[in-house]
C-alpha atoms as a PDB file:
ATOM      1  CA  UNK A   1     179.422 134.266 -52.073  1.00  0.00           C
ATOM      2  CA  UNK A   2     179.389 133.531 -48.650  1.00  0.00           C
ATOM      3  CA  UNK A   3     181.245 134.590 -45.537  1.00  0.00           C
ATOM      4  CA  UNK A   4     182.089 132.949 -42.573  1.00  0.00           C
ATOM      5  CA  UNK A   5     183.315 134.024 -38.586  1.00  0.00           C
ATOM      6  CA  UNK A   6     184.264 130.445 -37.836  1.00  0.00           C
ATOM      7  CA  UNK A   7     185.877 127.983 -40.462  1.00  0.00           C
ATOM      8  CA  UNK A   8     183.446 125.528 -41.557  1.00  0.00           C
ATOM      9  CA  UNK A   9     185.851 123.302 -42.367  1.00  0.00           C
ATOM     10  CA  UNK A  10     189.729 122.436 -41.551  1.00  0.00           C
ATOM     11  CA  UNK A  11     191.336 124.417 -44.442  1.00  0.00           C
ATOM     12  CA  UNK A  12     195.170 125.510 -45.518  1.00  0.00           C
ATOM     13  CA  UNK A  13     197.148 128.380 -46.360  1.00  0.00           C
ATOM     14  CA  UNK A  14     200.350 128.111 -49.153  1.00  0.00           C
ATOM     15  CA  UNK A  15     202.438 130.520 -48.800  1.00  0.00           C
ATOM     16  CA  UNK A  16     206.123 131.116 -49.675  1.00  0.00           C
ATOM     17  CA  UNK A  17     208.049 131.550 -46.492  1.00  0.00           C
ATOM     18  CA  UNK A  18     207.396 132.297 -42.935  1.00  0.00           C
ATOM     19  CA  UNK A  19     205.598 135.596 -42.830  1.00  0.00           C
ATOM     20  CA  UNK A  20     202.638 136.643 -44.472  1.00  0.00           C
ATOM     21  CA  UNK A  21     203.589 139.225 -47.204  1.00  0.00           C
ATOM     22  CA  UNK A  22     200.533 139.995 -49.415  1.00  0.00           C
ATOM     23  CA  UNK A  23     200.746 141.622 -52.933  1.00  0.00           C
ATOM     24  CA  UNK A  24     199.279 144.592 -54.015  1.00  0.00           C
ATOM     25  CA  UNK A  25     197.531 145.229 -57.463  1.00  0.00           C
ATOM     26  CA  UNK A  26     199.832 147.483 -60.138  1.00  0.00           C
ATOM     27  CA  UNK A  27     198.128 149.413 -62.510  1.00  0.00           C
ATOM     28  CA  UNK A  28     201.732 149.565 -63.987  1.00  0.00           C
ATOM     29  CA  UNK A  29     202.245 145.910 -63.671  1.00  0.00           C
ATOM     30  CA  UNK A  30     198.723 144.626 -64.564  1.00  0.00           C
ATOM     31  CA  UNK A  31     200.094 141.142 -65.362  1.00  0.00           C
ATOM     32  CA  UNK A  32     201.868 140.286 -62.292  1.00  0.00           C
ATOM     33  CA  UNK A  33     200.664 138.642 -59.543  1.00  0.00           C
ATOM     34  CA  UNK A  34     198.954 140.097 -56.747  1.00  0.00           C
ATOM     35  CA  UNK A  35     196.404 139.051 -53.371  1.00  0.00           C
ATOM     36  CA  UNK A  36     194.737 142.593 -52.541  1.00  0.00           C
ATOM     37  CA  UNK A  37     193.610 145.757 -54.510  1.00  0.00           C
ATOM     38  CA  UNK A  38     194.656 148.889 -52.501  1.00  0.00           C
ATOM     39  CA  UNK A  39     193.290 152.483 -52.398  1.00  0.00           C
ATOM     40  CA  UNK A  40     193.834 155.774 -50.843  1.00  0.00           C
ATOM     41  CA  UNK A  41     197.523 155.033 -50.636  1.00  0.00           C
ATOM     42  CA  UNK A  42     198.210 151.890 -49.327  1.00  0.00           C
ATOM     43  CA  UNK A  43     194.662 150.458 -48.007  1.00  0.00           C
ATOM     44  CA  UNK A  44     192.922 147.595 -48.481  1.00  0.00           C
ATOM     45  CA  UNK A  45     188.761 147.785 -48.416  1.00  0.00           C
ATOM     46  CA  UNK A  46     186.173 145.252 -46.849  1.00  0.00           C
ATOM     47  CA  UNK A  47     184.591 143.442 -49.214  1.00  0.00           C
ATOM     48  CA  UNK A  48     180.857 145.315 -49.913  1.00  0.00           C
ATOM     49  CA  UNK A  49     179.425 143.095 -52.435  1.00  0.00           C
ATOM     50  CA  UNK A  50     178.480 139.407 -51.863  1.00  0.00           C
ATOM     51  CA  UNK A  51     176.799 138.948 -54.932  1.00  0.00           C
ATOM     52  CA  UNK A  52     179.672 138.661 -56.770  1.00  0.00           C
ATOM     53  CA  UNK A  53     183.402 137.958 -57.032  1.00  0.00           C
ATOM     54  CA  UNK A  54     185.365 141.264 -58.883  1.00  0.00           C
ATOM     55  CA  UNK A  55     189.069 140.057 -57.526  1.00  0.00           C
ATOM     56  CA  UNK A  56     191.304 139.213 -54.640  1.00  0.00           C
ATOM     57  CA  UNK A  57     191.111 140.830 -51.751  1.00  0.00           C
ATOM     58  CA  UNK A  58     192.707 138.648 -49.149  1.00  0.00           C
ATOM     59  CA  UNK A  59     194.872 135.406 -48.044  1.00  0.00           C
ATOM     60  CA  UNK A  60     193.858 132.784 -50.232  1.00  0.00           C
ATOM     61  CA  UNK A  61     192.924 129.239 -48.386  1.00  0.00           C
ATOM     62  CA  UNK A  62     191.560 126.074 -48.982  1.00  0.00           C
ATOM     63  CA  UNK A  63     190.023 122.628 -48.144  1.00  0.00           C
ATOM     64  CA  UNK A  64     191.916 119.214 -48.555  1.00  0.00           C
ATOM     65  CA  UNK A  65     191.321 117.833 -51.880  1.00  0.00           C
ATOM     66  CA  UNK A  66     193.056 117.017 -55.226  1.00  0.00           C
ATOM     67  CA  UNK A  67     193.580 120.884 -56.301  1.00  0.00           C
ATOM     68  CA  UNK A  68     195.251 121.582 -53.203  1.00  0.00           C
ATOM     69  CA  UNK A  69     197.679 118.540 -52.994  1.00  0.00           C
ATOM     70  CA  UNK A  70     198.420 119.552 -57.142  1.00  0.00           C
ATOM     71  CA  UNK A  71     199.309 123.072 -55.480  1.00  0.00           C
ATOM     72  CA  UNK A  72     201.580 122.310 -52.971  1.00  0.00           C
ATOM     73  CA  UNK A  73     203.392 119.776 -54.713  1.00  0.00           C
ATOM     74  CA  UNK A  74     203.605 122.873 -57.805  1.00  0.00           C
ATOM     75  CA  UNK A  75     204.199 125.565 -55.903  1.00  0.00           C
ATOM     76  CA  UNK A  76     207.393 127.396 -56.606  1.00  0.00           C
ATOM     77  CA  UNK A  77     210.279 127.955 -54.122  1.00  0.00           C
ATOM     78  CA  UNK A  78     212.893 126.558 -51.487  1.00  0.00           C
ATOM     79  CA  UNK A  79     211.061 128.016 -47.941  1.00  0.00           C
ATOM     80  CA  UNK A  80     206.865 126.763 -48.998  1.00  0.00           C
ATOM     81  CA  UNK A  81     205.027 126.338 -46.106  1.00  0.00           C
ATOM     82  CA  UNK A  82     201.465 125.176 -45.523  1.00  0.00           C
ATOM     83  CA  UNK A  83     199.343 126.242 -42.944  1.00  0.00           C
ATOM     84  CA  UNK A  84     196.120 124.456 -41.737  1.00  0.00           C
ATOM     85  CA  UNK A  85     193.455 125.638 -39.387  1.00  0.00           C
ATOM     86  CA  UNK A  86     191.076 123.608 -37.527  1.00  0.00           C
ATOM     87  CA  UNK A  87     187.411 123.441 -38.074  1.00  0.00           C
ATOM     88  CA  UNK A  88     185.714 125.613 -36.066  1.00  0.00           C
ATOM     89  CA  UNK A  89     188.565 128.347 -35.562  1.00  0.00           C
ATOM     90  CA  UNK A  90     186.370 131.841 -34.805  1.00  0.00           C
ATOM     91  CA  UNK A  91     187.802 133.959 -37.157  1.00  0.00           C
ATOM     92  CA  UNK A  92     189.167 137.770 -35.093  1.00  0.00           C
ATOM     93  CA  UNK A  93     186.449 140.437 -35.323  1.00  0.00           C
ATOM     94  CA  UNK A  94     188.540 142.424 -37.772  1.00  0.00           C
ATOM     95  CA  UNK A  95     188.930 139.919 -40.417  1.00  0.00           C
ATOM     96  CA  UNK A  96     186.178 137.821 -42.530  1.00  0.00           C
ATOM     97  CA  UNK A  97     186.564 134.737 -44.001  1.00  0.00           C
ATOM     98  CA  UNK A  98     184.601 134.576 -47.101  1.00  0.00           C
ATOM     99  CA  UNK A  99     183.824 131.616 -49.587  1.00  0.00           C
ATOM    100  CA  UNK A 100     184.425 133.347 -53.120  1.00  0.00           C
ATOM    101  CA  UNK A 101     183.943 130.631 -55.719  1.00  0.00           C
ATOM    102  CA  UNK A 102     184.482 126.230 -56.390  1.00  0.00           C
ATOM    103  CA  UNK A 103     186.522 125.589 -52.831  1.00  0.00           C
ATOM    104  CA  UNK A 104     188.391 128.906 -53.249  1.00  0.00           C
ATOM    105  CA  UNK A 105     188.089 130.582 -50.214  1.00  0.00           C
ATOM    106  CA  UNK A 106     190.010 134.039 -48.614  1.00  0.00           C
ATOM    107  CA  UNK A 107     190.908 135.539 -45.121  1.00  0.00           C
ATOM    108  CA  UNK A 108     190.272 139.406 -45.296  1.00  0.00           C
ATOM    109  CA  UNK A 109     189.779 142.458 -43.836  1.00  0.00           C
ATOM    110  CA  UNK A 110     186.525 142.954 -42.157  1.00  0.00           C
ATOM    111  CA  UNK A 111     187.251 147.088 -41.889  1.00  0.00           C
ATOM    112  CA  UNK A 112     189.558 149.050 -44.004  1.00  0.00           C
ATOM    113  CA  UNK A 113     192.841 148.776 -42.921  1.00  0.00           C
ATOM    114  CA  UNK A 114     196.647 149.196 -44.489  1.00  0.00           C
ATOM    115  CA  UNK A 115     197.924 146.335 -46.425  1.00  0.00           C
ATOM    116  CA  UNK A 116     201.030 145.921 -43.495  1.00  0.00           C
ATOM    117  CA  UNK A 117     198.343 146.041 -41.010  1.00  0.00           C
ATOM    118  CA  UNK A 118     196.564 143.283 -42.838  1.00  0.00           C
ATOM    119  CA  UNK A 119     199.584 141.325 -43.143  1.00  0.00           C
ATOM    120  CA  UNK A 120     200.232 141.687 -39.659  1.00  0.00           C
ATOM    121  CA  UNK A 121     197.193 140.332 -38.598  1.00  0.00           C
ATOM    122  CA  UNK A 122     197.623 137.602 -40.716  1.00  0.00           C
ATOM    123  CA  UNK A 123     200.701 136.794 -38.847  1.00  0.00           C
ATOM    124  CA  UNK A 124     199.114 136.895 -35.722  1.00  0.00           C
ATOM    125  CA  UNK A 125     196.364 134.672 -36.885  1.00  0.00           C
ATOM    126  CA  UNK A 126     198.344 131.941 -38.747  1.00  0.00           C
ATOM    127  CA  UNK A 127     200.642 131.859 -36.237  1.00  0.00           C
ATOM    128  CA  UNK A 128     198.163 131.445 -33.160  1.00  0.00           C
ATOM    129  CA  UNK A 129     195.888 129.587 -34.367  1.00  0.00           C
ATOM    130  CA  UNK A 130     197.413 127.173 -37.429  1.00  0.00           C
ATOM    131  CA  UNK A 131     200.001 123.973 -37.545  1.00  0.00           C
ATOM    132  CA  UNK A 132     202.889 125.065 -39.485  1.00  0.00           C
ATOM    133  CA  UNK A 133     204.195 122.496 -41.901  1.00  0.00           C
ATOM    134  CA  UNK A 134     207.184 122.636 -44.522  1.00  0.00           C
ATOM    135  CA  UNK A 135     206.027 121.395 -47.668  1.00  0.00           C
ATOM    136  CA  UNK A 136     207.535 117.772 -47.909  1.00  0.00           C
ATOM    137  CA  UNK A 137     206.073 116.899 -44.310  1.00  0.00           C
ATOM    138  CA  UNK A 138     202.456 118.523 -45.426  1.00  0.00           C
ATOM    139  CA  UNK A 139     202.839 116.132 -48.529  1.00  0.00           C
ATOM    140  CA  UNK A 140     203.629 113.342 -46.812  1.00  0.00           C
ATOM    141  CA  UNK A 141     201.298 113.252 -44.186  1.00  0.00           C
ATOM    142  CA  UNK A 142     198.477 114.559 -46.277  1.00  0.00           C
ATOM    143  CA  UNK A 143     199.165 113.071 -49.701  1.00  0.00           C
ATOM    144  CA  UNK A 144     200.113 109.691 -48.715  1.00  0.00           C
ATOM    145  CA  UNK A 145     197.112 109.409 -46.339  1.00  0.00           C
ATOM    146  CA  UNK A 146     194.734 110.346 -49.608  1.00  0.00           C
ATOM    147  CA  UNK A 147     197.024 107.926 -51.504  1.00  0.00           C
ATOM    148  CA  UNK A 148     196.364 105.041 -48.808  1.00  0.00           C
ATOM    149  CA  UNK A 149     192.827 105.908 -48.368  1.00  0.00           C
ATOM    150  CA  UNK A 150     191.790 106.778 -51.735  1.00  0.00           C
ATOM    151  CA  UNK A 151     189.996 109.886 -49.918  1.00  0.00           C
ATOM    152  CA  UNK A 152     189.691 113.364 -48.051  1.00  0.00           C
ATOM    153  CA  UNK A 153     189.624 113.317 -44.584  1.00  0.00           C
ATOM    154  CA  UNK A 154     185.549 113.700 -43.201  1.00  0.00           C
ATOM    155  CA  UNK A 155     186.174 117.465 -42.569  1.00  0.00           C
ATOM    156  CA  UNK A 156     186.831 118.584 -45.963  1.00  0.00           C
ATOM    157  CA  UNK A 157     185.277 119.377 -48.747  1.00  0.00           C
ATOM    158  CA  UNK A 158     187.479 118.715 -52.603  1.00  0.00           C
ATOM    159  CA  UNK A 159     186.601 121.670 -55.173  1.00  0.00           C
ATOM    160  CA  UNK A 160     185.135 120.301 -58.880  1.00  0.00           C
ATOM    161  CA  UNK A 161     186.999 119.806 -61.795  1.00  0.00           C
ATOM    162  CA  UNK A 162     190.909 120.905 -61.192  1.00  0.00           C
ATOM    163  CA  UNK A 163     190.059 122.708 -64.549  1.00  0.00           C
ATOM    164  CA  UNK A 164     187.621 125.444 -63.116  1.00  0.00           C
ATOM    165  CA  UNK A 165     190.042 125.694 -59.444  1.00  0.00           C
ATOM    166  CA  UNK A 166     191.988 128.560 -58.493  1.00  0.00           C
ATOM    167  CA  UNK A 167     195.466 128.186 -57.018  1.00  0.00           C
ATOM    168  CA  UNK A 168     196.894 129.293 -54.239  1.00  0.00           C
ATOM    169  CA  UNK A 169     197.681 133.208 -52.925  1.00  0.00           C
ATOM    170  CA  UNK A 170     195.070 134.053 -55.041  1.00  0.00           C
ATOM    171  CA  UNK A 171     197.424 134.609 -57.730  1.00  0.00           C
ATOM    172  CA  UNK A 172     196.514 135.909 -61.491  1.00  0.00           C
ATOM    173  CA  UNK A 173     198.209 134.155 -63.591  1.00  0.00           C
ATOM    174  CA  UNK A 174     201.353 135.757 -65.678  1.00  0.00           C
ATOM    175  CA  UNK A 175     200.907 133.383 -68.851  1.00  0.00           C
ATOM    176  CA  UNK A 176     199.685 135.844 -71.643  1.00  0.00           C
ATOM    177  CA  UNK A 177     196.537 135.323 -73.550  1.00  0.00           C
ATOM    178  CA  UNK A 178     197.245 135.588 -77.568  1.00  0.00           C
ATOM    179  CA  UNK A 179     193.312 135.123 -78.802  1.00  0.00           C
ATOM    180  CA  UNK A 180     192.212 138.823 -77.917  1.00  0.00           C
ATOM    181  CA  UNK A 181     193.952 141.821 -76.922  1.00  0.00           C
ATOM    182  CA  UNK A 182     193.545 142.987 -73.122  1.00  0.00           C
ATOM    183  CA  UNK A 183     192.434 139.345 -72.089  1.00  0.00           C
ATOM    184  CA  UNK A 184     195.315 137.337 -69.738  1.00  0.00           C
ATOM    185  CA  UNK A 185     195.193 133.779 -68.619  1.00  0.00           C
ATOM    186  CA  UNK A 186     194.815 133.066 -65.117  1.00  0.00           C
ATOM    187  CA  UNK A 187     196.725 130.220 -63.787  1.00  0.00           C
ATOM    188  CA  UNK A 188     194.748 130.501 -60.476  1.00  0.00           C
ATOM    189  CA  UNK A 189     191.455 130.001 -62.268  1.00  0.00           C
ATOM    190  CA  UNK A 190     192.451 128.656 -65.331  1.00  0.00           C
ATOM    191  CA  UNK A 191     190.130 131.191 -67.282  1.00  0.00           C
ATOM    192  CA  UNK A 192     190.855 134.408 -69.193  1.00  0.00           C
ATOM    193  CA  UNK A 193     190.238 138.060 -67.722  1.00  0.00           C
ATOM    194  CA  UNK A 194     190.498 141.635 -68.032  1.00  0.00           C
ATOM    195  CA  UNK A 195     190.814 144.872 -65.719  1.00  0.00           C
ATOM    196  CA  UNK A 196     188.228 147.264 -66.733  1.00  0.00           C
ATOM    197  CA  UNK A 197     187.830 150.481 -66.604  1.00  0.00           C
ATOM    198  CA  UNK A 198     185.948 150.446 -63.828  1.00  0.00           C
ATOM    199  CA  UNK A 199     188.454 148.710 -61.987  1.00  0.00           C
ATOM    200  CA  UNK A 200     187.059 145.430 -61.434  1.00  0.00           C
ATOM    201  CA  UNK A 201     188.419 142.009 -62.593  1.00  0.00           C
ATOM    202  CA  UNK A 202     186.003 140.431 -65.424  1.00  0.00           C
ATOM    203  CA  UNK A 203     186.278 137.054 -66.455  1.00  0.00           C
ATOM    204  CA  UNK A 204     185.673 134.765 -69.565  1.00  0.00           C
ATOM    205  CA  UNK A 205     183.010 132.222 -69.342  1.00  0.00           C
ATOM    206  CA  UNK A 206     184.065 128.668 -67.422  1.00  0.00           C
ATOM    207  CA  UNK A 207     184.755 125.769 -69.457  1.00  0.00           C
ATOM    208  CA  UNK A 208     185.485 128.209 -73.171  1.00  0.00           C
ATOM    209  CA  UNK A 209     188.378 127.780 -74.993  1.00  0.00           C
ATOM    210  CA  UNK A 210     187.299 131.530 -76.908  1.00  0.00           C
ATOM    211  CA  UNK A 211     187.123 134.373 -74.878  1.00  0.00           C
ATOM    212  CA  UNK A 212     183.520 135.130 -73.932  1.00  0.00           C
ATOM    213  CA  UNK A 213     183.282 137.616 -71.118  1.00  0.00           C
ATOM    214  CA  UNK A 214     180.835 136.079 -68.337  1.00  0.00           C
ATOM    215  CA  UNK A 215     178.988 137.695 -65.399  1.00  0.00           C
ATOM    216  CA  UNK A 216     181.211 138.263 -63.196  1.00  0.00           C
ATOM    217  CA  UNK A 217     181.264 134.984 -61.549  1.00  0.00           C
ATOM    218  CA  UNK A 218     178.535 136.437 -59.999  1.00  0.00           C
ATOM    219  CA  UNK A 219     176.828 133.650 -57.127  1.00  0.00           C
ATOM    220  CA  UNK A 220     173.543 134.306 -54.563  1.00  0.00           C
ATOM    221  CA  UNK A 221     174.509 136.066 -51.332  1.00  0.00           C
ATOM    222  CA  UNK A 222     174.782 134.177 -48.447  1.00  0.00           C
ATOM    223  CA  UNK A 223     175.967 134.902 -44.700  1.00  0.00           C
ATOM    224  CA  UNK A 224     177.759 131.378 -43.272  1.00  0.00           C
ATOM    225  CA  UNK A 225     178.292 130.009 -39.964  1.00  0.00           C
ATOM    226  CA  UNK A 226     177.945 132.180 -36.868  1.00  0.00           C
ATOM    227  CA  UNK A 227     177.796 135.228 -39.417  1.00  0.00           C
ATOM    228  CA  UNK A 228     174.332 135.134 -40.942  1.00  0.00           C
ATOM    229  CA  UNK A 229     172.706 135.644 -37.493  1.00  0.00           C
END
């Protein structure tokens, strides 16, 4: 994985409604949805391992392509909005964004800090530095220009396959998996995965129909722009 102080790219945010309001792992609920794993309470940890992706941690974003345009135009709710921030944005000293898999990317905390804090300083952020749009203006500005064009625009960079993409929010899918007990089916990442007991999120291997646990989605370390000194 790599991580970032300023975007290298222009890159969005879907998100349902105005405010930033990111959702906390349940042990209770290990099948619903959530952005961030919390501990001691109600606090969310900097990420300490680059090596490898273990889960969410963050506000999911990414580049203009075909998986995000499929997203927006999917995404459930009356109030979606999508946010887009330029290339180049510095990124505040107490938040990191960092490149976790395909064009999957997340905005987190750079120190540990309470999940309301974190969502607060998402606020802040989005609303500083990012264009607001409602979902049928993003759409039609964005999606008819690909349409027209037949491609991104220069500053962007479109994931792979849609079939190995994660969605937006960095959501785990709800859809249940029926081939092996404990497995679930992510509709972010369109793989299977487990909680262990160790607490991380493992995954199934990319492009399996059987469930096949991989490494981790495990990637070389790498600082990125203005962050790797």
């Amino acid at each position: 994985m790599k991580w970032y102080t300023e975007f290298p790219m222009t890159m969005f945010r879907l998100n349902a409604g105005n405010t930033i309001k990111l959702r906390a792992y349940s042990a209770a609920k290990p099948n619903k949805s959530y952005d961030v794993v919390t501990y001691d309470g109600d606090f969310v940890r900097p990420t300490d391992d680059f090596t490898q992706y273990h889960h969410p941690n963050g506000a999911s974003m990414r580049p203009e392509g075909k998986v995000l345009t499929g997203l927006v135009d999917n995404f459930k709710g009356n109030n979606v909005m999508v946010y887009k921030v330029p290339k180049g944005t510095s990124v505040p000293e107490d938040l990191l964004l960092v490149h976790e898999h395909t064009d999957h990317y997340s905005l987190q905390p750079r120190v540990q800090m309470s999940v309301e804090d974190l969502n607060a300083k998402l606020d802040s952020f989005y609303s500083t530095f990012a264009t607001a749009f409602k979902r049928e203006k993003w759409l039609e500005k964005y999606n008819a220009s690909k349409a027209s064009k037949g491609k991104p625009s220069k500053d962007s960079k479109p994931g792979k396959s849609s079939t190995t993409q994660a969605s937006s929010s960095s959501t785990i899918g709800q859809a249940s998996n029926k081939n092996a007990e404990g497995w679930q089916w992510s509709d972010q990442y369109q793989r299977y995965y487990i909680i262990g007991s160790d607490g991380k999120t493992h995954w199934a291997a990319e492009n399996s129909t059987s469930i096949r646990p991989s490494s981790s989605h495990s990637t070389t370390s790498q600082q990125g722009k203005k962050g790797s000194g």
